[in-house]
Protein backbone atom coordinates (compact mmCIF):
# COMPACT_ATOMS: atom_id res chain seq x y z
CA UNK A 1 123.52 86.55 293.40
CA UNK A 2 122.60 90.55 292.91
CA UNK A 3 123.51 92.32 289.58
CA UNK A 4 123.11 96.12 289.65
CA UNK A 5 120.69 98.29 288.79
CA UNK A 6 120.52 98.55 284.81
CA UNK A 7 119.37 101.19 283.66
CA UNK A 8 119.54 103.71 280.88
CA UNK A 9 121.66 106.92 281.25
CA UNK A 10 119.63 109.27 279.06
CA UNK A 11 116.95 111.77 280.82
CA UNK A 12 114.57 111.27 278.42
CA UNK A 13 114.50 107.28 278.65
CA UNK A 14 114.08 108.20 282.86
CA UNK A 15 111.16 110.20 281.93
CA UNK A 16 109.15 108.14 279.61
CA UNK A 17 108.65 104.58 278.08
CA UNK A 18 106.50 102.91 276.00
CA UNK A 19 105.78 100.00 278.18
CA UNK A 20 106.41 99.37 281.74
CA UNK A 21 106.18 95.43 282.71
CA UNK A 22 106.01 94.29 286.52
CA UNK A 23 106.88 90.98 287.03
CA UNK A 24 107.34 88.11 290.21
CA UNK A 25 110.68 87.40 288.71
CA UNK A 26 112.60 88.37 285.95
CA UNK A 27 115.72 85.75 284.85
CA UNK A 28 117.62 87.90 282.41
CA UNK A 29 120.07 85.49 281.72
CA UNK A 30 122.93 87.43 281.51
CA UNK A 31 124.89 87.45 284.13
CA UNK A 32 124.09 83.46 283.85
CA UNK A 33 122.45 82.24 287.52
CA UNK A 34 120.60 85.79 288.12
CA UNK A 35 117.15 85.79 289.26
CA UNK A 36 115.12 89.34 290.05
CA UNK A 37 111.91 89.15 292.29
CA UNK A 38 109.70 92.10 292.16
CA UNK A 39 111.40 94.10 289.17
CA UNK A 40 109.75 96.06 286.67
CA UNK A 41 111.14 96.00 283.10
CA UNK A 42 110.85 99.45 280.71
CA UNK A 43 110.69 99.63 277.20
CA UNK A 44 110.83 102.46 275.22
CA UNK A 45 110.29 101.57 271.20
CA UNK A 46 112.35 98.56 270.42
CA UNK A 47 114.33 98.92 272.94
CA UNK A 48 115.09 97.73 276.83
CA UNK A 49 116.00 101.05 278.29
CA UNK A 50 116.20 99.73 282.17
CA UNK A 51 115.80 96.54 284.75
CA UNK A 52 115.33 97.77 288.68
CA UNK A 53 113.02 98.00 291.45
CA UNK A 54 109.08 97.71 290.95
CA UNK A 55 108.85 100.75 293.75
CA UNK A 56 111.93 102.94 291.84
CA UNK A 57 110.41 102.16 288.25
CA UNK A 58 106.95 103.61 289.20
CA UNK A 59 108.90 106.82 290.67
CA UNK A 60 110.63 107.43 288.06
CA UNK A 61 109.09 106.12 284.70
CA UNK A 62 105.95 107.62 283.18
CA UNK A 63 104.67 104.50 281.12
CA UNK A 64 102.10 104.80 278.48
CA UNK A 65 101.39 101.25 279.28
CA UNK A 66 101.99 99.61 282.60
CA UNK A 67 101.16 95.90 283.14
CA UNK A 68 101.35 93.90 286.59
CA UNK A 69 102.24 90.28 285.92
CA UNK A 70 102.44 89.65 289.63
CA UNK A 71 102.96 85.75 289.46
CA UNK A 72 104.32 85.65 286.15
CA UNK A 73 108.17 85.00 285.09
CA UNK A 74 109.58 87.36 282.37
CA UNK A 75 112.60 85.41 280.17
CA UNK A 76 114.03 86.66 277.09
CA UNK A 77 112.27 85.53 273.70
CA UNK A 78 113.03 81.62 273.09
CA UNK A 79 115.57 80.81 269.73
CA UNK A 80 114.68 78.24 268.01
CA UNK A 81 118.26 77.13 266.23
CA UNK A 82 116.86 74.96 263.65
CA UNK A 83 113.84 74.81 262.02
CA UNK A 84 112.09 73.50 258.72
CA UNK A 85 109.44 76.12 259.14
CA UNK A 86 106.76 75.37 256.15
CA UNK A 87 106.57 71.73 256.84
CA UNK A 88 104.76 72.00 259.24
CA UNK A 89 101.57 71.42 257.16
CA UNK A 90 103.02 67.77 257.09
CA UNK A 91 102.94 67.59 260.54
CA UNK A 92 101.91 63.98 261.50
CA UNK A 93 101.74 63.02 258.01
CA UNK A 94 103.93 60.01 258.06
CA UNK A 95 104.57 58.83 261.64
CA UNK A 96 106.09 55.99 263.24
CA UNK A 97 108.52 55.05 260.49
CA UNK A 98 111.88 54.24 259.87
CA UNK A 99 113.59 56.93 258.68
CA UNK A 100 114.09 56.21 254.73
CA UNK A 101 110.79 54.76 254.70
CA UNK A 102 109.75 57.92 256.26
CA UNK A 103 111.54 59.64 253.38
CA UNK A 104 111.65 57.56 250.12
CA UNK A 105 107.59 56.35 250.61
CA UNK A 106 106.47 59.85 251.98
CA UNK A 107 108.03 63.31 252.88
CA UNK A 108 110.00 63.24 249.33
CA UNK A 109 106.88 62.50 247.47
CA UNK A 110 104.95 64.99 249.71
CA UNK A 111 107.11 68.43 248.93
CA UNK A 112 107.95 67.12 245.07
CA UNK A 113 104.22 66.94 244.56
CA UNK A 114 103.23 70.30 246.50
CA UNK A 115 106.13 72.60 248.05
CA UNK A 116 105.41 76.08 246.52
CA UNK A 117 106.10 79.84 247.64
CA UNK A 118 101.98 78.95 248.70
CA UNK A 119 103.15 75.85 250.26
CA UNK A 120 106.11 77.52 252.23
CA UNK A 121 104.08 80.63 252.99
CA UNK A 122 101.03 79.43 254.29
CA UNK A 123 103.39 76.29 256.34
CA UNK A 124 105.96 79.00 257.64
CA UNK A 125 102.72 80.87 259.12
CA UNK A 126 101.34 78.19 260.82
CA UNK A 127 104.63 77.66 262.43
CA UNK A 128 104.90 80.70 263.08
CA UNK A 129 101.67 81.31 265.20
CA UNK A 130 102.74 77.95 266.96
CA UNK A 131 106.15 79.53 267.66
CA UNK A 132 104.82 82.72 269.11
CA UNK A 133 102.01 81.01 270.86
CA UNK A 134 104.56 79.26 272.74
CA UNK A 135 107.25 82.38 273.62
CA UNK A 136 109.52 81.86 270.69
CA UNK A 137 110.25 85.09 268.82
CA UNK A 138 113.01 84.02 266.73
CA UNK A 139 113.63 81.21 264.49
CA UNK A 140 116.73 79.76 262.24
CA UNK A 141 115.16 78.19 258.85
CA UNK A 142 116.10 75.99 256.01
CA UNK A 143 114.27 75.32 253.35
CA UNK A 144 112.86 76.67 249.66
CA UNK A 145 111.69 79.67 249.01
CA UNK A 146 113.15 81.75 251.88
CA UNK A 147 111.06 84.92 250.36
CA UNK A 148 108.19 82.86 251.18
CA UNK A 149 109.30 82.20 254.70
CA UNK A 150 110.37 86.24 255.14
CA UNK A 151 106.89 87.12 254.00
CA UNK A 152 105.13 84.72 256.69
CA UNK A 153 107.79 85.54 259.21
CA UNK A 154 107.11 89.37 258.76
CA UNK A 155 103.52 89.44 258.33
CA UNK A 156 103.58 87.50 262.37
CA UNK A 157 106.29 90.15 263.51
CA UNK A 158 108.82 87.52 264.21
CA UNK A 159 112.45 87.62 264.08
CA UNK A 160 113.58 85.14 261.38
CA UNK A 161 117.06 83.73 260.25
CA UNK A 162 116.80 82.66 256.37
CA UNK A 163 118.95 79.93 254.83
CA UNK A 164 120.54 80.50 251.36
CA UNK A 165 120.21 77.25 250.45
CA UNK A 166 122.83 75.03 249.07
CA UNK A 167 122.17 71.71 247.57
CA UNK A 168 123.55 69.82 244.49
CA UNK A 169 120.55 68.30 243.32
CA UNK A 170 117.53 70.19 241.18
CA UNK A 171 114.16 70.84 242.97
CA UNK A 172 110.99 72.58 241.95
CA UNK A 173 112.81 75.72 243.50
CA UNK A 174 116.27 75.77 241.58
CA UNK A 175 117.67 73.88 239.19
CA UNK A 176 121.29 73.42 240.53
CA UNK A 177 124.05 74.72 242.74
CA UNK A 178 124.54 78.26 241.26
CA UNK A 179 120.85 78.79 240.75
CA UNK A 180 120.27 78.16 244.80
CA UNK A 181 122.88 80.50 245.39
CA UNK A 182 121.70 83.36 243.37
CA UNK A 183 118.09 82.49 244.38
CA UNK A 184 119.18 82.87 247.80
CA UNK A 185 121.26 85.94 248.00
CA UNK A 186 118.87 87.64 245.67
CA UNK A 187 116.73 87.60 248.32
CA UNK A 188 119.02 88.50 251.09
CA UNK A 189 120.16 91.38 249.20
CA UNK A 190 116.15 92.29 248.18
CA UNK A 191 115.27 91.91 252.14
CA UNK A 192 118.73 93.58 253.59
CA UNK A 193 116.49 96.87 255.17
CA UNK A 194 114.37 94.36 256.91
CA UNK A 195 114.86 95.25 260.88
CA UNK A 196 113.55 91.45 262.18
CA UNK A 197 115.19 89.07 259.27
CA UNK A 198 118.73 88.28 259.02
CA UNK A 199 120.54 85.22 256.57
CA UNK A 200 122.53 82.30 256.90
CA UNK A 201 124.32 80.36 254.44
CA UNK A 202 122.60 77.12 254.22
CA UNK A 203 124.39 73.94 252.62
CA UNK A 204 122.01 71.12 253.64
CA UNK A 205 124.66 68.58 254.38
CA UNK A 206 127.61 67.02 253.66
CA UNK A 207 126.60 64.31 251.45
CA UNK A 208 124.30 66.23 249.81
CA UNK A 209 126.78 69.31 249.01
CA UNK A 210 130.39 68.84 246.75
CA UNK A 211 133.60 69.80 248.08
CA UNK A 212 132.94 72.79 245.32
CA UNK A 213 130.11 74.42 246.45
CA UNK A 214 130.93 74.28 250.46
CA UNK A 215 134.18 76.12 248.96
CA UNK A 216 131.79 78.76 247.46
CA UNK A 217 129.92 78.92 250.63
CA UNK A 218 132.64 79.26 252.66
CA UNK A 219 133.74 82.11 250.43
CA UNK A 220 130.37 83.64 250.62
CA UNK A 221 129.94 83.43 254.49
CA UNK A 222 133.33 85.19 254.80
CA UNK A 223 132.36 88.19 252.43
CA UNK A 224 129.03 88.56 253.89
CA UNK A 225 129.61 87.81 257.55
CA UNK A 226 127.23 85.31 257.82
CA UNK A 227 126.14 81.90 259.57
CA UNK A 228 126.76 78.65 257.78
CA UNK A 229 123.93 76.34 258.68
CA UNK A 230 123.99 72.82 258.01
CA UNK A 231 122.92 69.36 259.13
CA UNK A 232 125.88 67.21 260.14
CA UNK A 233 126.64 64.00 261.46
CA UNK A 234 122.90 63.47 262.08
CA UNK A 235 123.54 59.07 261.42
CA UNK A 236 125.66 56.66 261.37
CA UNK A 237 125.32 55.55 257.82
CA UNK A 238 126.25 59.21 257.06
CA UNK A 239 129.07 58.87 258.41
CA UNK A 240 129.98 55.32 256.91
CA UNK A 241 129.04 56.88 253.28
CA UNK A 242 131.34 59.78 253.91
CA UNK A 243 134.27 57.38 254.92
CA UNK A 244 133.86 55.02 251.17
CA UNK A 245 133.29 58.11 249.39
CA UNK A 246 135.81 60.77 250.90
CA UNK A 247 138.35 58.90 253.08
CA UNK A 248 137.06 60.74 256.08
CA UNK A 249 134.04 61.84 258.30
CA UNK A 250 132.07 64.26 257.52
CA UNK A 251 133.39 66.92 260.19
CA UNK A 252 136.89 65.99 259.07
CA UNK A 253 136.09 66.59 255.48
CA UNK A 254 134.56 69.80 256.50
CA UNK A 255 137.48 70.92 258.13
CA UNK A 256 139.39 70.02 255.14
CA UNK A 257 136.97 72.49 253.00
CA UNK A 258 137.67 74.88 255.66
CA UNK A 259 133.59 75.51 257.13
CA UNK A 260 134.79 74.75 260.86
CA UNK A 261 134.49 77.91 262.02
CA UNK A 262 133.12 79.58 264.89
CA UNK A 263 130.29 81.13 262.18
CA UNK A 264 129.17 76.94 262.30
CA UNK A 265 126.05 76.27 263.51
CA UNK A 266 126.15 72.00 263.28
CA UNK A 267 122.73 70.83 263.45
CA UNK A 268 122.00 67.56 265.08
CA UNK A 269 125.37 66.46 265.92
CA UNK A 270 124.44 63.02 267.39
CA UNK A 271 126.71 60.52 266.57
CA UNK A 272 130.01 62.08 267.85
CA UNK A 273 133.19 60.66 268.45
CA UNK A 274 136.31 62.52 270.86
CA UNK A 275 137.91 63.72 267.63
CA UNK A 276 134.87 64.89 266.50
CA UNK A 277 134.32 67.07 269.68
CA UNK A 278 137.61 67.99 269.58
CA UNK A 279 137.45 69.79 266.29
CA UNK A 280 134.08 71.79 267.04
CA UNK A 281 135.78 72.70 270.14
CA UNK A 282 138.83 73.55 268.67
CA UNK A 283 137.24 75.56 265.70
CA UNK A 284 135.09 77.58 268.09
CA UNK A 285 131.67 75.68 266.28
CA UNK A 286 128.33 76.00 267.47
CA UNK A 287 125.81 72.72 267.65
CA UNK A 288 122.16 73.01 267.14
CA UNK A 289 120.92 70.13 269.40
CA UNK A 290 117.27 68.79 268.48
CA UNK A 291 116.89 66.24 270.89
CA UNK A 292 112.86 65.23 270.29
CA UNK A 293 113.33 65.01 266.52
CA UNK A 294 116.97 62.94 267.26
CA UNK A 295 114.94 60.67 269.42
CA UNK A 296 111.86 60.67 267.15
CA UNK A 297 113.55 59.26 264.24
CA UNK A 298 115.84 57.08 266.20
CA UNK A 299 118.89 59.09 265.20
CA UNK A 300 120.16 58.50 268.56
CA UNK A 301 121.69 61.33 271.59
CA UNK A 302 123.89 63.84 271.15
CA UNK A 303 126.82 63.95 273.54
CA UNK A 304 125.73 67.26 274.79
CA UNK A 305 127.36 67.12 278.07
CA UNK A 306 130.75 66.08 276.63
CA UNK A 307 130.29 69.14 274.08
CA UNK A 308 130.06 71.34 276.82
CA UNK A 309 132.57 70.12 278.64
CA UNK A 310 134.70 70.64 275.98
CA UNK A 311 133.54 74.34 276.01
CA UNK A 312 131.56 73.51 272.24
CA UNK A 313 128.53 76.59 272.52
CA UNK A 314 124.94 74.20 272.06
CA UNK A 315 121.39 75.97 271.22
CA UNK A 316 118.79 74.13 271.06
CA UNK A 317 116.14 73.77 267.99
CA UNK A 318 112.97 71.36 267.31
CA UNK A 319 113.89 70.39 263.31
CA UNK A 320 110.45 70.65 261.25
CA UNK A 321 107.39 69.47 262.72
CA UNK A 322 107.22 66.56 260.46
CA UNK A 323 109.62 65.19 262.68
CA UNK A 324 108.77 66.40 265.96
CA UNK A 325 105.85 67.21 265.96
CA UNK A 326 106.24 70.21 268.00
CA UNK A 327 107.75 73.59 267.37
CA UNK A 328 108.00 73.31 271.36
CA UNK A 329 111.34 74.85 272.96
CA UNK A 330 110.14 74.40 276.57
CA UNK A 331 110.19 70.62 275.53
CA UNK A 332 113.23 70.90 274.03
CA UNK A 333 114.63 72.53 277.26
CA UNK A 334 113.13 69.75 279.27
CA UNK A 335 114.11 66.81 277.40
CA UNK A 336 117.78 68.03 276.22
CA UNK A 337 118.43 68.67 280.42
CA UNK A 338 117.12 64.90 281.09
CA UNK A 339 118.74 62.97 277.94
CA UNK A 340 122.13 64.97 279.02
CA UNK A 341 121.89 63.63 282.77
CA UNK A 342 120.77 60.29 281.79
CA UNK A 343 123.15 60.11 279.13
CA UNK A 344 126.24 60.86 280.88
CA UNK A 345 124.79 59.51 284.31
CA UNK A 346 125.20 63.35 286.16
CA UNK A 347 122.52 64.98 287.73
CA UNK A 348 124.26 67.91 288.19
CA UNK A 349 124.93 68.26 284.35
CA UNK A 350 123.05 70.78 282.15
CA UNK A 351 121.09 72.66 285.22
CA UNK A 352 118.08 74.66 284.93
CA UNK A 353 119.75 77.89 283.85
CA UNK A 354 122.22 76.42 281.42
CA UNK A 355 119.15 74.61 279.48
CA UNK A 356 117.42 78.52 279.47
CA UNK A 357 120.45 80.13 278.52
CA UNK A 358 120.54 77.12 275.64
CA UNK A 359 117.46 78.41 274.48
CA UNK A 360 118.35 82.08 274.37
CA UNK A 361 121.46 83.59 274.50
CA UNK A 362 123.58 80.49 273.08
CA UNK A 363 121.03 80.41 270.38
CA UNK A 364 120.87 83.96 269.48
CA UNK A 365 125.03 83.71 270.01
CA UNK A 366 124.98 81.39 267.24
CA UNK A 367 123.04 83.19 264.51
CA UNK A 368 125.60 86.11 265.53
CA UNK A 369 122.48 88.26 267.04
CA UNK A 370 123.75 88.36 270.74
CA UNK A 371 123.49 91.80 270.48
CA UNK A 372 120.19 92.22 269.77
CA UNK A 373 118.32 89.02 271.25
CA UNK A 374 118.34 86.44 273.83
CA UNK A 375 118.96 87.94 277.23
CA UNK A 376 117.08 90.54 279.36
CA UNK A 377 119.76 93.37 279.33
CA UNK A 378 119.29 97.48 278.59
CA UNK A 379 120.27 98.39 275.09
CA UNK A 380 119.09 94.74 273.40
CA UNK A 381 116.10 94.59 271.93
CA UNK A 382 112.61 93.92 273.38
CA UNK A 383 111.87 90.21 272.52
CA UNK A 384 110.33 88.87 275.86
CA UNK A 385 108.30 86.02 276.33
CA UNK A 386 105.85 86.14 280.02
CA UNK A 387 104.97 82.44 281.76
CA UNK A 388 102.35 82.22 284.34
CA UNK A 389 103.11 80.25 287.23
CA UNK A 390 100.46 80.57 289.25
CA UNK A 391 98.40 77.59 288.24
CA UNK A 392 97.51 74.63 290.50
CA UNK A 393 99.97 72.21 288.38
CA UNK A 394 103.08 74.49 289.21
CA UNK A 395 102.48 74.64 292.92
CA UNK A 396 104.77 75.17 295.37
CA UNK A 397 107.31 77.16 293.12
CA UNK A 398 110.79 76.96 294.99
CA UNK A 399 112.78 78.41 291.92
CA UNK A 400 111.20 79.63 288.50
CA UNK A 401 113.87 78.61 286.70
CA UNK A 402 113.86 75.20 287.47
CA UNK A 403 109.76 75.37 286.88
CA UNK A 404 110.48 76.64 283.50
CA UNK A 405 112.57 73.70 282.65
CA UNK A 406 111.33 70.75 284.37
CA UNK A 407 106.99 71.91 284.98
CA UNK A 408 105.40 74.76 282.97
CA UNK A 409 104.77 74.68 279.32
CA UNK A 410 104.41 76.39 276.33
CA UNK A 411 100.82 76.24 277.84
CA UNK A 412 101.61 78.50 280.51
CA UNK A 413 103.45 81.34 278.11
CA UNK A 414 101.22 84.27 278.46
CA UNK A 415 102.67 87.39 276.88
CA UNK A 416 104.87 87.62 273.87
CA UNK A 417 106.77 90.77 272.79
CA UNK A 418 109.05 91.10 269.54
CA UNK A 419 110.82 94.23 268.87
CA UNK A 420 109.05 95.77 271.41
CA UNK A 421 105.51 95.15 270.17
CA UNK A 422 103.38 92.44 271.88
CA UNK A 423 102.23 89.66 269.72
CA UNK A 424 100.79 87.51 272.69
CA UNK A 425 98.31 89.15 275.64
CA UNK A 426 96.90 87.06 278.25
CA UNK A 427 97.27 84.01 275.61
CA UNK A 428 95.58 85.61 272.97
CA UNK A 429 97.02 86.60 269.77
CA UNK A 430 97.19 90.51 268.92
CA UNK A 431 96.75 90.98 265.28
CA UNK A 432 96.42 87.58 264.02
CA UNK A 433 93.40 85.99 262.65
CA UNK A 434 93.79 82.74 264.36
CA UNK A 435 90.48 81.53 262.19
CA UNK A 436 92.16 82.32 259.10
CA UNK A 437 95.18 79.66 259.92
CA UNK A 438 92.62 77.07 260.68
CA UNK A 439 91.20 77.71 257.44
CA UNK A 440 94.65 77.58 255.74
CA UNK A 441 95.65 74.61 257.42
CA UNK A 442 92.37 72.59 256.39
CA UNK A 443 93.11 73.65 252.94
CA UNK A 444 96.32 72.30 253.17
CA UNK A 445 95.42 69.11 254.59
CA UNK A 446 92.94 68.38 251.93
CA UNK A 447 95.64 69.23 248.82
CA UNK A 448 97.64 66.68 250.95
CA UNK A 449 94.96 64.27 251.11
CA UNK A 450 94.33 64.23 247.53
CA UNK A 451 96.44 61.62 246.44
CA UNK A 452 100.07 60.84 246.43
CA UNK A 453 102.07 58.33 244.48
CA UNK A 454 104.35 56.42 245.97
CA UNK A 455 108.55 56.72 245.82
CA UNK A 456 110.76 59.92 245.43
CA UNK A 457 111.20 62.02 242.85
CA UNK A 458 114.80 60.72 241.54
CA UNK A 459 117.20 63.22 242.82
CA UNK A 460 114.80 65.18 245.24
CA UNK A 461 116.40 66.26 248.61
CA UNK A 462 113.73 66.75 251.59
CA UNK A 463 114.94 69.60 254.22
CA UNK A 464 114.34 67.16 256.85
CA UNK A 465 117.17 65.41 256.24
């Protein structure tokens, strides 16, 4: 399939660019299916300002920086849809258990004992070296202290979506329902100006939120034009509790309270029935499909190929790495494309490009930044993530796209630009102290170390949930 040439109409963007990147292929994925070989991609500031010929673009562009990545793919930025960001300093802390063992005997005594604007700082950094080591330059999060997650998630140069979290249970970061709210937007408001952060309304889940405060969120989202993130229909015995305790399941109740929306982004979304599908199509919802943490914690697999045959939008996220253990969206591509075939026992379902385009534009779609992020296209922003395929492993290459999916790995990512400014070359960080997180991280695992007790804080509600 050929597109046409993009590029920008100004003289001055002809003229001169920041950067000038020459690539094997580029897969811009918009238009969906589309697959350049020997383009060159220009950037001027923050900006994409053109997509054409290698031969044109050096006639034409005068680039303060050129760089030939001649057996390298270029693919928008990778959006992670769901994250717990800071938890991943209790990353392989508890593994191997069933899941309220998991909880009750570990992760809830964990975060009572130690979560912290240090805690969720230092955490939210680690992740978010991980992240950018591995091509992902933007990230939806939930948990406490969101100022603590913005201050990581800035100081890395990463594009972050922030939960106002919603809970009706007291924490060592609010004390109940309207102190989570005005925690949360106090923040928003404080970090509005902020170019690379952006907000979601956050209720953590339906049987942890009253009909009351989803009502206030609802509210909220619709004055503020925001998101509503939440986990949903992630069990079964979620779903039993929600029939003894409101006569209906929880995406029925939530249609009730009137969240359906298409500003939904439904994280998890596993245990599904046609009804169930029916609404998030109907409502125009989005689903946040984690299929390693799902499968990790024996929550079960999604219907993802019934949700998009029923035309429900799915991005894909990796859930804290507690419960991963990877901040990995190349494994999330691979696995959510095989658990989707073998699922639904289709080979042709969920191809190579519709598992990308999960992991970009349907993502960025969902956190209502399609304009900005998650496909190659003049006029968006510059968040580009580079993959080498010219190692021994990834030989013959027939089609990139399908290597992306189903070979390479966040191993192979090479470059990483946000905004326009690198933050990955040739593998290497570019204004990180990578020494420094190692430090951090040891730190961390020592306070962790140090002696729990065992059993949750009564009332405590872990993220991970």
């Amino acid at each position: 399939m050929t597109v046409p040439r993009q590029t920008a109409e100004t003289t001055e963007a002809a003229e001169r660019v920041d950067t000038l990147i020459e690539a094997r292929w580029i897969v811009p994925v918009e238009p969906q299916g589309v697959v350049l070989e020997h383009h060159a991609l220009a950037i001027r500031e923050d900006r994409i300002v053109a997509l054409l010929p290698q031969a044109e673009a050096r006639q034409r562009f005068r680039a303060q920086r050129r760089l030939s990545l001649l057996q390298h793919v270029l693919i928008p930025g990778l959006v992670n849809l769901h994250t717990h960001a800071a938890m991943s300093l209790l990353r392989g802390y508890a593994d191997d258990l069933p899941l309220m063992t998991w909880l009750n005997k570990h992760i809830w005594p964990a975060e009572a004992r130690h979560v912290s604007p240090g805690f969720v700082r230092d955490g939210s950094l680690l992740a978010c070296a991980e992240m950018l080591r591995g091509g992902t330059t933007c990230f939806n999060d939930m948990y406490f202290f969101p100022e603590a997650t913005a201050e990581a998630a800035m100081r890395m140069g990463m594009r972050a979506a922030l939960g106002v979290l919603a809970i009706d249970a007291p924490t060592a970061y609010a004390a109940d329902a309207a102190d989570y709210l005005n925690k949360g937007l106090a923040v928003r408001d404080s970090l509005r100006d902020q170019p690379l952060i952006s907000f979601c309304m956050a209720p953590h889940a339906p049987y942890s939120v009253s009909d009351s405060l989803f009502e206030q969120v609802v509210t909220l989202a619709a004055q503020l034009d925001l998101p509503i993130h939440t986990h949903v229909h992630e069990t079964h015995d979620e779903i039993l509790d929600s029939l003894r305790q409101h006569g209906a399941r929880p995406l029925a109740r939530l249609q009730r309270l009137g969240v359906l929306g298409p500003n939904l982004i439904a994280v998890h979304a596993v245990h599904l029935d046609a009804m169930d599908i029916e609404l998030l199509a109907l409502h125009g919802c989005r689903v946040a499909h984690c299929p390693v943490s799902n499968l990790k914690l024996a929550s079960g697999i999604a219907p993802v190929a019934q949700l998009l045959r029923a035309g429900v939008t799915v991005g894909l996220g990796s859930d804290g790495a507690a419960s991963n253990n990877r901040l990995d969206m190349f494994r999330e591509m691979n696995l959510a494309a095989l658990l989707a075939k073998g699922s639904s026992g289709d080979a042709a379902v969920l191809g190579a490009h519709a598992a990308l385009r999960m992991a970009t534009l349907d993502g960025a779609a969902a956190l209502g930044l399609e304009r900005k992020t998650g496909s190659l296209c003049v006029g968006k922003q510059a968040d580009i993530c580079a993959v080498r395929l010219d190692s021994l492993d990834l030989q013959p290459c027939y089609d990139p796209v399908a290597h992306l999916v189903h070979a390479a790995g966040r191993e192979h990512v090479s470059h990483v630009w946000v905004a326009g400014k690198i933050r990955l070359a040739d593998g290497e960080f570019v204004d990180i102290d990578a020494a420094e997180m190692f430090d951090m991280a040891n730190l961390w695992q020592n306070k962790l170390l140090g002696g729990f007790g065992n059993g949750s804080k009564p009332g405590y509600v872990s993220m991970c949930d």
